[in-house]
Protein backbone atom coordinates (compact mmCIF):
# COMPACT_ATOMS: atom_id res chain seq x y z
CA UNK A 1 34.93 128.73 22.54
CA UNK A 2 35.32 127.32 25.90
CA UNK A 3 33.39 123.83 25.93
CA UNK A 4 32.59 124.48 29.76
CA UNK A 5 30.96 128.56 29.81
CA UNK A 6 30.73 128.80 26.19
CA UNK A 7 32.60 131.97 26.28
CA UNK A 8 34.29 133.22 22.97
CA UNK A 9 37.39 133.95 22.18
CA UNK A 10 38.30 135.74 19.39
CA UNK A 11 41.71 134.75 17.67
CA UNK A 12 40.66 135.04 13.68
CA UNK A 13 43.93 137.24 12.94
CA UNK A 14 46.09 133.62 13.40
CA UNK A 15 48.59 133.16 10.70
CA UNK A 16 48.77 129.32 10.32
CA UNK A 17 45.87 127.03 9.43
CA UNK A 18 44.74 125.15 12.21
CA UNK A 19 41.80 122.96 13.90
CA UNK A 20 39.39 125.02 15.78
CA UNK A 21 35.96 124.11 17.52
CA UNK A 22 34.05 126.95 15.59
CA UNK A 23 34.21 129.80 13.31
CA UNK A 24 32.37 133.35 12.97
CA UNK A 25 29.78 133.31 10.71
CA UNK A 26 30.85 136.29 8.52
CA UNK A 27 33.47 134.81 7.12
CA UNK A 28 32.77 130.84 6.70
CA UNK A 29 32.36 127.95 3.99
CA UNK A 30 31.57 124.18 4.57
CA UNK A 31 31.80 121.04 2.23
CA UNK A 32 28.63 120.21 1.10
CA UNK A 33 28.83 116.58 3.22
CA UNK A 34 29.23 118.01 5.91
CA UNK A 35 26.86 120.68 5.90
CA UNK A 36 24.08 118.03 4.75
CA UNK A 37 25.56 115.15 7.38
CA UNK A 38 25.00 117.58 10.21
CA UNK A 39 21.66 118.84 9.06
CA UNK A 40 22.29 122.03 7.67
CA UNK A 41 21.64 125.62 9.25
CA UNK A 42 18.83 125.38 11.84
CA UNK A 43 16.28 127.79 10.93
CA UNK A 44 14.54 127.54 14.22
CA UNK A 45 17.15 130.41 14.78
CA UNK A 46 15.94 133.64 13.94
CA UNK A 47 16.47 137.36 14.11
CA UNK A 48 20.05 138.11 14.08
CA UNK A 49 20.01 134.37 14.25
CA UNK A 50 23.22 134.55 17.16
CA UNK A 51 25.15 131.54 17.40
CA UNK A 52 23.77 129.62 14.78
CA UNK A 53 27.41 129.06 13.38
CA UNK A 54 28.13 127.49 16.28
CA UNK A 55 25.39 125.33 16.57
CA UNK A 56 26.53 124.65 13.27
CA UNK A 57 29.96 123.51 14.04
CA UNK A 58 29.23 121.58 16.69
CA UNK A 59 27.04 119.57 14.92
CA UNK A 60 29.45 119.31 12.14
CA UNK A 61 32.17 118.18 14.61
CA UNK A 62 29.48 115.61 15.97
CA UNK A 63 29.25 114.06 13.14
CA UNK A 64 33.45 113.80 12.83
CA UNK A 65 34.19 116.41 10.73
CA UNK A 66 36.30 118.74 11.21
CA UNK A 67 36.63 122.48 11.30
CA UNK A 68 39.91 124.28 9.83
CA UNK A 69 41.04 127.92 10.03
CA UNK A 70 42.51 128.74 6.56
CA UNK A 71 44.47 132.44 6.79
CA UNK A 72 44.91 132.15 3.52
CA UNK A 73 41.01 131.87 2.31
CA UNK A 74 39.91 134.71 0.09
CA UNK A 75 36.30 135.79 -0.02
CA UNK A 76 34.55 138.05 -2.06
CA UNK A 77 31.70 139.69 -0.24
CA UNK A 78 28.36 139.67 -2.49
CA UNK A 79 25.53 141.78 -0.39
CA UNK A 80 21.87 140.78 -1.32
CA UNK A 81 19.47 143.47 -0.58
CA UNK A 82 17.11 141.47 0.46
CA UNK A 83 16.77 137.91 2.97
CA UNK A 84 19.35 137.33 5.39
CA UNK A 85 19.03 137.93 8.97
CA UNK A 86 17.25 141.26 8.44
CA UNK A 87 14.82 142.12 11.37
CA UNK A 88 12.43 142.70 8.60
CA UNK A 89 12.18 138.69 7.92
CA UNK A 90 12.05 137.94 11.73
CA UNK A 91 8.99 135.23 11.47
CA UNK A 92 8.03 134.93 15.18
């Protein structure tokens, strides 16, 4: 993301690991320090809950962590039917 428009750029088919300011929130894991320095997932976000990974990471960063691209990550997709960032558990 650029720091000063905050537009994305996409680059997630990169073949070496490397630092980057943010990741998509598919596809992402944190180290439970980090995740509980920086205060964990804001749940004032809600709906499709857009840009909450990046919230995230920034946060993360804040707090001097970093954030690391691994090509090489494996993840095995587990779909709930239920919770999430359905519209159905939008709480306005």
């Amino acid at each position: 993301m650029r720091w000063w428009d905050a537009h994305l750029i996409d680059n997630f088919d990169a073949t070496i690991r490397t630092y980057v300011d943010h990741v998509q929130g598919c596809n992402m894991s944190y180290r439970k320090e980090a995740l509980i320095e920086a205060g964990e997932f804001d749940e004032r976000f809600g709906g499709s809950a857009h840009m909450e990974e990046t919230d995230l990471c920034m946060r993360i960063r804040k707090s001097g962590h970093k954030i690391v691209f691994e090509p090489d990550a494996v993840l095995i997709y587990l779909r709930d039917a239920t919770d999430g960032c359905r519209a159905d558990n939008y709480k306005q």
